[in-house]
Protein backbone atom coordinates (compact mmCIF):
# COMPACT_ATOMS: atom_id res chain seq x y z
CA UNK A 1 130.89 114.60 118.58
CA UNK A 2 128.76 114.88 115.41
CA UNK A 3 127.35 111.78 114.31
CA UNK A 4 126.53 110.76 110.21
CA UNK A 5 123.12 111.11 109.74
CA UNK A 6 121.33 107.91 108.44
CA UNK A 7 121.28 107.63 104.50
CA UNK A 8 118.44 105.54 102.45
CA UNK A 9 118.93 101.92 102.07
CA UNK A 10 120.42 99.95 99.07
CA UNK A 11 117.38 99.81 96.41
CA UNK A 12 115.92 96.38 96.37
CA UNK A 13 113.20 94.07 94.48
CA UNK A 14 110.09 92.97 95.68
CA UNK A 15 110.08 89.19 96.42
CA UNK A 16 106.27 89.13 95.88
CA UNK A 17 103.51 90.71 94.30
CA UNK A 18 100.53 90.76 92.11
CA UNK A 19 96.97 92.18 91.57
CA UNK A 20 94.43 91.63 94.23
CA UNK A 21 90.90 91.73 93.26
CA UNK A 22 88.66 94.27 94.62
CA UNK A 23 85.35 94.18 92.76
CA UNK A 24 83.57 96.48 90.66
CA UNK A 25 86.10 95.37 87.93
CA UNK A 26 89.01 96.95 89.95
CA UNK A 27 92.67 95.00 90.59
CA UNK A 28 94.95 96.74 92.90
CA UNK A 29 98.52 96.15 92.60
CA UNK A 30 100.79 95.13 95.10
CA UNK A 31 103.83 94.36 95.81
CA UNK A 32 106.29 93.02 99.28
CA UNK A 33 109.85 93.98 99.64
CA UNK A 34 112.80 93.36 102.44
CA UNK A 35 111.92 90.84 105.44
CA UNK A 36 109.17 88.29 104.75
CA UNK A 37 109.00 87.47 108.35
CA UNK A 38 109.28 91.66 109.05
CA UNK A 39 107.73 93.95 111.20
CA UNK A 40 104.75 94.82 108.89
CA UNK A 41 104.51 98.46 107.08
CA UNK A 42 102.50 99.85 104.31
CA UNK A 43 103.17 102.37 102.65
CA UNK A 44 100.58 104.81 101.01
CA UNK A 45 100.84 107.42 98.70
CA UNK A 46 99.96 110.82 97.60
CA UNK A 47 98.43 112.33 94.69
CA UNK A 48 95.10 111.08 94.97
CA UNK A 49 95.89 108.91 92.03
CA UNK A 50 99.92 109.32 92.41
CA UNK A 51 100.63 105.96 92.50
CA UNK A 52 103.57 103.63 94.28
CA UNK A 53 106.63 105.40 94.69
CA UNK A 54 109.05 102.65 94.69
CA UNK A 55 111.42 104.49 96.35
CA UNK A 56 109.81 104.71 99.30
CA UNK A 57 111.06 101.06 99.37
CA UNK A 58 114.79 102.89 100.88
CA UNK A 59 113.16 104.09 103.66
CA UNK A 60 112.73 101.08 105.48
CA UNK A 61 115.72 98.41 106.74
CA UNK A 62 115.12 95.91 104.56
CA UNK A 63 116.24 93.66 107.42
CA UNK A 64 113.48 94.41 110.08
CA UNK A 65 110.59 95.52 108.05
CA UNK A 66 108.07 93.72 105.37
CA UNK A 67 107.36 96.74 103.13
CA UNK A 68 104.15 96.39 101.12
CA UNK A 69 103.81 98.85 98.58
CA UNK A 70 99.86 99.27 96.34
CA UNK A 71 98.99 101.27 93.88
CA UNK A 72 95.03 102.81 94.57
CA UNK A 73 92.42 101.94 92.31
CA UNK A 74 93.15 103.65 89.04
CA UNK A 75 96.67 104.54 89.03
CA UNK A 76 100.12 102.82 88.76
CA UNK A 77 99.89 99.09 87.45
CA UNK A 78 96.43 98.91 88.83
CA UNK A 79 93.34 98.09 86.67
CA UNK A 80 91.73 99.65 84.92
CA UNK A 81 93.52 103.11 84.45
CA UNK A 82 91.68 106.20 84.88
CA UNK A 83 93.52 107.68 82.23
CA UNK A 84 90.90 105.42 80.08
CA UNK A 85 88.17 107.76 79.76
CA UNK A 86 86.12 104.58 79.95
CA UNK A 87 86.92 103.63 83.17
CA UNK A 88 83.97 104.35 85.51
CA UNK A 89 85.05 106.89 88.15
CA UNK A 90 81.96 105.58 90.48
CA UNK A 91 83.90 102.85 92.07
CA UNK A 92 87.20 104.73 92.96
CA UNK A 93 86.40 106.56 96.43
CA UNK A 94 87.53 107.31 99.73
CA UNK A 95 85.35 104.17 100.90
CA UNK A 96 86.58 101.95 97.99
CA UNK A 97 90.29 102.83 98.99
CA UNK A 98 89.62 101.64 102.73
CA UNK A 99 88.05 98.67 101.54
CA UNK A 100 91.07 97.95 99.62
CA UNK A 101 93.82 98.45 102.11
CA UNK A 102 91.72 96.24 104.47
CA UNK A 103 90.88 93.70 102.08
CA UNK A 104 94.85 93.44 100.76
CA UNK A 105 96.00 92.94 104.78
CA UNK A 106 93.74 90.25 104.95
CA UNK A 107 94.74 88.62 101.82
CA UNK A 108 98.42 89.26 103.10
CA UNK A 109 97.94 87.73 106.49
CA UNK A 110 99.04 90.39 108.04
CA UNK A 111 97.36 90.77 111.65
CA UNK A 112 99.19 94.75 112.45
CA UNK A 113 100.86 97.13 110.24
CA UNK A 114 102.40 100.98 110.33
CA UNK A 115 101.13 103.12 107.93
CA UNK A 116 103.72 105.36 106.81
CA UNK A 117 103.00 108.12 103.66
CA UNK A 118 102.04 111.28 102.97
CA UNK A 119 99.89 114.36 101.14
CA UNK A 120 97.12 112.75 100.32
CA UNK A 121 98.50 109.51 101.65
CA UNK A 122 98.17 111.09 105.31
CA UNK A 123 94.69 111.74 104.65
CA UNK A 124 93.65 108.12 103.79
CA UNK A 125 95.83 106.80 106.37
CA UNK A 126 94.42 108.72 108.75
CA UNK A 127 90.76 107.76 107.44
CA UNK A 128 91.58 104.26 107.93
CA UNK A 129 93.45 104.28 111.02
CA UNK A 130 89.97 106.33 112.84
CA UNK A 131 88.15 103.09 110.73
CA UNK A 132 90.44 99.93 112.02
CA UNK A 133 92.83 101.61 114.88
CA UNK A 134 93.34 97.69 116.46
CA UNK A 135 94.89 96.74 113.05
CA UNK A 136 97.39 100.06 113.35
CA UNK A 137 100.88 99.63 115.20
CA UNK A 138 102.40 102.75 114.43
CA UNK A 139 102.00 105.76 112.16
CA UNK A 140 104.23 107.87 110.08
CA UNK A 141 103.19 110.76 108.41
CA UNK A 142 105.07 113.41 106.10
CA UNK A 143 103.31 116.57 104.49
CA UNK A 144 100.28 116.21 106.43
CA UNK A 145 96.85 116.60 104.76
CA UNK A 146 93.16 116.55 106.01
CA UNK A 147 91.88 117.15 102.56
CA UNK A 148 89.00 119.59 104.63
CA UNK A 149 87.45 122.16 102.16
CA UNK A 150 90.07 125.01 103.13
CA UNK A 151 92.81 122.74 102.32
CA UNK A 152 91.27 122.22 98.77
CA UNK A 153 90.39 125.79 98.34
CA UNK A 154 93.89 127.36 100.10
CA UNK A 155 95.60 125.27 97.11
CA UNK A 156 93.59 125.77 94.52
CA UNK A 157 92.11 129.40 94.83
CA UNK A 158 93.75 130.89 97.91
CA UNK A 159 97.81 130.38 96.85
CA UNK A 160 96.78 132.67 94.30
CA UNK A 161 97.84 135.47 96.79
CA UNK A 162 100.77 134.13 96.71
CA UNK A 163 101.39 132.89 93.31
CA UNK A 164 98.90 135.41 91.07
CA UNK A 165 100.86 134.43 87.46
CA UNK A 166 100.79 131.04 87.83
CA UNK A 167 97.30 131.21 89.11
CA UNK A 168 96.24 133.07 86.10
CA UNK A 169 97.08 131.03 83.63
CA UNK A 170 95.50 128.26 86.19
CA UNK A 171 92.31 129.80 85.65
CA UNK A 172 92.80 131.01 82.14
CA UNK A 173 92.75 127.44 80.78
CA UNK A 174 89.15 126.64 81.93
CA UNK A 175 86.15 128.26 79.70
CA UNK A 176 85.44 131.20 80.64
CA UNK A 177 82.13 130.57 82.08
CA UNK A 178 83.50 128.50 84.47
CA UNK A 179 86.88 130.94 85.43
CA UNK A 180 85.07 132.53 88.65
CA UNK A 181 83.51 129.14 89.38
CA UNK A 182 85.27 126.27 91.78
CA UNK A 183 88.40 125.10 89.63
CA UNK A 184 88.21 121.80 90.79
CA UNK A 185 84.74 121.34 89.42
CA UNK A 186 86.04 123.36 86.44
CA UNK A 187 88.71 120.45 85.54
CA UNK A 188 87.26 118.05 86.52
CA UNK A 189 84.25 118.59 83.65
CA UNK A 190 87.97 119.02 81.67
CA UNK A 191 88.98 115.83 82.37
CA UNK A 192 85.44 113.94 81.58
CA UNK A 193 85.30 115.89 78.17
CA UNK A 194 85.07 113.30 75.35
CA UNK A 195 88.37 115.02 73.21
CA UNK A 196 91.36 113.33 74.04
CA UNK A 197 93.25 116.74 72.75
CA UNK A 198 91.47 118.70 75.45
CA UNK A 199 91.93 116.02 78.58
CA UNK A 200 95.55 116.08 77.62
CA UNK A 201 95.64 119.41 77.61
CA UNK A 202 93.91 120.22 81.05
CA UNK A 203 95.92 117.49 82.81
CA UNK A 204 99.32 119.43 81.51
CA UNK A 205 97.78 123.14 82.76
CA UNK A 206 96.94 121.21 86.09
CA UNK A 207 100.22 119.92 86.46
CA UNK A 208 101.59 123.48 85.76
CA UNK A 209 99.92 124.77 88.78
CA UNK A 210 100.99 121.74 90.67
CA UNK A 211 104.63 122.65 89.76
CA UNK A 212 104.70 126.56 90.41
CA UNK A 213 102.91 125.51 94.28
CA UNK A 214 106.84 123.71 94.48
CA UNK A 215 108.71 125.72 92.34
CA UNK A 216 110.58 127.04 95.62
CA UNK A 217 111.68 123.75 96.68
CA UNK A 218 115.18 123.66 95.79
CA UNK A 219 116.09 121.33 98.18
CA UNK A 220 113.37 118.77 97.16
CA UNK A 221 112.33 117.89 93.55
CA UNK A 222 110.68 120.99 92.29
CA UNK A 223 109.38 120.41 88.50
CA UNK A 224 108.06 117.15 89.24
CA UNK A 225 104.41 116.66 88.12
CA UNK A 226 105.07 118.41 84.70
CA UNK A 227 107.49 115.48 84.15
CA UNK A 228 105.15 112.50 84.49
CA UNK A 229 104.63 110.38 81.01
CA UNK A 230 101.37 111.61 79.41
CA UNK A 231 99.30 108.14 80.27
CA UNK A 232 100.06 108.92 84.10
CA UNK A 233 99.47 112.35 84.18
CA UNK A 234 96.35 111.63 82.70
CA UNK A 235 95.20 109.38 85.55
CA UNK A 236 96.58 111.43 87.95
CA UNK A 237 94.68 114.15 87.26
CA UNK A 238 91.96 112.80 86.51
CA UNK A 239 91.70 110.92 89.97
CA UNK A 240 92.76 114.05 91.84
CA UNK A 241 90.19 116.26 90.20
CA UNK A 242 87.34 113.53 91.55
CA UNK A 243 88.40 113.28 94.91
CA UNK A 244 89.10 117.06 95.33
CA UNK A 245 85.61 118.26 94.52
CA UNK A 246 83.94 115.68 96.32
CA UNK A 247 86.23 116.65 99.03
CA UNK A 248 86.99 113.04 99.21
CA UNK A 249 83.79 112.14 100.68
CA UNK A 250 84.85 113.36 103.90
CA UNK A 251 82.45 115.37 105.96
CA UNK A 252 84.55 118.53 106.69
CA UNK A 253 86.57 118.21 109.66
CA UNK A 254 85.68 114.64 110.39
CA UNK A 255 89.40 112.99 110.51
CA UNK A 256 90.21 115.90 113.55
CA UNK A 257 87.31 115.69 115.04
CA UNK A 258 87.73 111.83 114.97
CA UNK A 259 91.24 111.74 116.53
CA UNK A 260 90.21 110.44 119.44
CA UNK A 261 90.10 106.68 117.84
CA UNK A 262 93.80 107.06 117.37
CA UNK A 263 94.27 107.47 120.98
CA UNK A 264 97.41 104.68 122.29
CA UNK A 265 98.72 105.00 118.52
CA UNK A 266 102.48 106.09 118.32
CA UNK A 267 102.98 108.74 115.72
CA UNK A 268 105.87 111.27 114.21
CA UNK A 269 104.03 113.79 112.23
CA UNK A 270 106.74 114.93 109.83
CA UNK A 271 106.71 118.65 108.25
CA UNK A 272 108.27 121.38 106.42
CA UNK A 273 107.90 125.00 107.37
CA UNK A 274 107.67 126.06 103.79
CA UNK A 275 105.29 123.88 102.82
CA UNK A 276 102.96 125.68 100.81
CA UNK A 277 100.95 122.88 99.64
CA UNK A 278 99.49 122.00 103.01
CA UNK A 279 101.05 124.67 105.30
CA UNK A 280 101.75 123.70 108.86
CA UNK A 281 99.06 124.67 110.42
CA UNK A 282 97.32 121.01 109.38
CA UNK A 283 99.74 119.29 111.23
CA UNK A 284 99.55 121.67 114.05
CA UNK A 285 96.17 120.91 114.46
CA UNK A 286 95.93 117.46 114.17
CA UNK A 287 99.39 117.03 116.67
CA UNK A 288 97.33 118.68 119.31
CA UNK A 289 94.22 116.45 118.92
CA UNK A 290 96.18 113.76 119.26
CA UNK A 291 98.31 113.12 122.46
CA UNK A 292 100.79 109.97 121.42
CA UNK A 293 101.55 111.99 117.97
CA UNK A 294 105.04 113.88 118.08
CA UNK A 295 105.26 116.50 115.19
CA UNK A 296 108.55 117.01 113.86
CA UNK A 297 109.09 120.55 111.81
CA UNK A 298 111.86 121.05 108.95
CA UNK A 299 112.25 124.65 109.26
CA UNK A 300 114.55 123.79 105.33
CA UNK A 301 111.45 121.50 103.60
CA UNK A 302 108.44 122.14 101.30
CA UNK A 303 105.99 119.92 100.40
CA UNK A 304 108.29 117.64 98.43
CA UNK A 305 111.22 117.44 101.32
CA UNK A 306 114.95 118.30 101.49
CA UNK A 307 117.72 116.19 102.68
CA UNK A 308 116.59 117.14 106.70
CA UNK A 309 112.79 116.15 105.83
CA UNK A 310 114.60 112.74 104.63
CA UNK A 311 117.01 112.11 107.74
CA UNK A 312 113.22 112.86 109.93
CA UNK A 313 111.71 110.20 108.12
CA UNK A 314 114.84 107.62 107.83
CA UNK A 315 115.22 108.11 112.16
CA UNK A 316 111.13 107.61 112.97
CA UNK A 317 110.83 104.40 110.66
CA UNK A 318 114.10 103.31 112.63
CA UNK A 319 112.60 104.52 115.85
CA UNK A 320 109.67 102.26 115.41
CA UNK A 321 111.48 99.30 113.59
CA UNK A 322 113.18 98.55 117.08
């Protein structure tokens, strides 16, 4: 006998939030949602610099779990922006963003949480889970990401193999002293220029590339980076450009070869085959470092999911909400 697959829960308000200060001028928004009393989750996301999908809220039974949404330094309703050219990029790092997390569960009282996201939400959760695994219940993780220097170069140089138009024009957009140079470092001296006509510009050709990477996704949301209002595109960018080529401060291979601190951890390691984003092999690798992490593929799912990727996600946060 089939059985209905589980569908996302009723959209709901948060019944607290606000901005928690973090120093260096910084106030990270957050925000608490479903049972105040809950099993404790956070959720973190992507981008770098993506900001709170509120969505994400539907993921969770409202009636088991506290859901505590942020936004990471510089993006979302957190202050300042870094789509102010103003805003000083110095205190917004890898380090600053594990501060924060740990910093807002203390000011939440919150003793344990799971830490469910993904992209580049995987890689900070992972980064803090290896930093504070007693303060870790569970993890969930969708689209996973190491952010290690092949990762950064198999998106932005390698898919080109794969996607040489769209890579082109990629390229074309930077000066031309800088087209056989790293791109990253190429837009991210975009992105710092003083003209606001040419950091507008850079963040839309970044987005571009962003968008052709998904532009197979038919099943999941395909289109979607082009489509963010100018101001958040702007710190989007701008954030993801900074992390990517300072490879997040990360020393390469340091989150696998630290898997060991996740050891006793219960994990679902969620997927898609034609992720070409962050193809499988990531999660491949990190699944076999780590012994109490099941990885779940969706032979149907990019990077940005399909309605399978969904139903994998809706049945692990219900696994661990018993």
């Amino acid at each position: 006998m089939e059985t209905t697959p589980p569908q996302p829960f009723p959209d709901i308000e948060p019944y607290a939030h606000g901005l928690l200060d973090v120093g260096d001028g910084n106030q990270v928004y957050w925000e608490t949602s479903g049972a105040p009393a809950g099993k404790a989750a956070l959720v973190v996301h992507g981008g770098p610099g993506g900001g709170g999908r509120r969505g994400a809220r539907k993921m969770f039974d409202p009636n088991v779990y506290r859901i505590v949404l942020f936004d990471q330094r510089g993006c979302g309703e957190s202050l300042p922006s870094a789509a102010d050219p103003s805003t000083d990029m110095a205190h917004n790092t890898t380090e600053h963003l594990l501060a924060d997390m740990e910093r807002l569960r203390e000011h939440l009282g919150i003793d344990r949480w799971l830490l469910y996201g993904g992209s580049w939400g995987s890689t900070l959760i992972l980064a803090y889970a290896e930093r504070y695994p007693e303060r870790v219940s569970e993890i969930v993780l969708v689209a996973v990401t190491m952010t290690r220097p092949e990762e950064i170069d198999w998106l932005y140089h390698g898919l080109a193999r794969l996607l040489p138009g769209p890579w082109e024009a990629f390229r074309a957009a930077v000066p031309a002293q800088d087209s056989d140079d790293n791109l990253v470092a190429a837009y991210d001296r975009l992105m710092s220029n003083p003209d606001p006509a040419i950091r507008r510009q850079a963040a839309q050709d970044w987005c571009v590339w962003e968008d052709a990477v998904i532009s197979h996704e038919t099943l999941g949301a395909p289109g979607q980076y082009s489509a963010k209002p100018d101001t958040t595109m702007l710190a989007f960018v701008r954030i993801c450009t900074h992390y990517f080529v300072n490879i997040a401060w990360l020393e390469d291979g340091q989150l696998l070869r630290d898997a060991d601190r996740l050891a006793g951890i219960p994990a679902i390691l969620i997927h898609g085959r034609l992720d070409l984003a962050s193809p499988l092999g990531t999660a491949w690798e990190l699944a076999e470092a780590w012994p109490t992490a099941e990885l779940r593929v969706v032979d149907d799912s990019g990077h940005t999911g399909s309605p399978m990727f969904h139903t994998e996600i809706l049945e692990a946060l219900a696994c661990f909400g018993r």
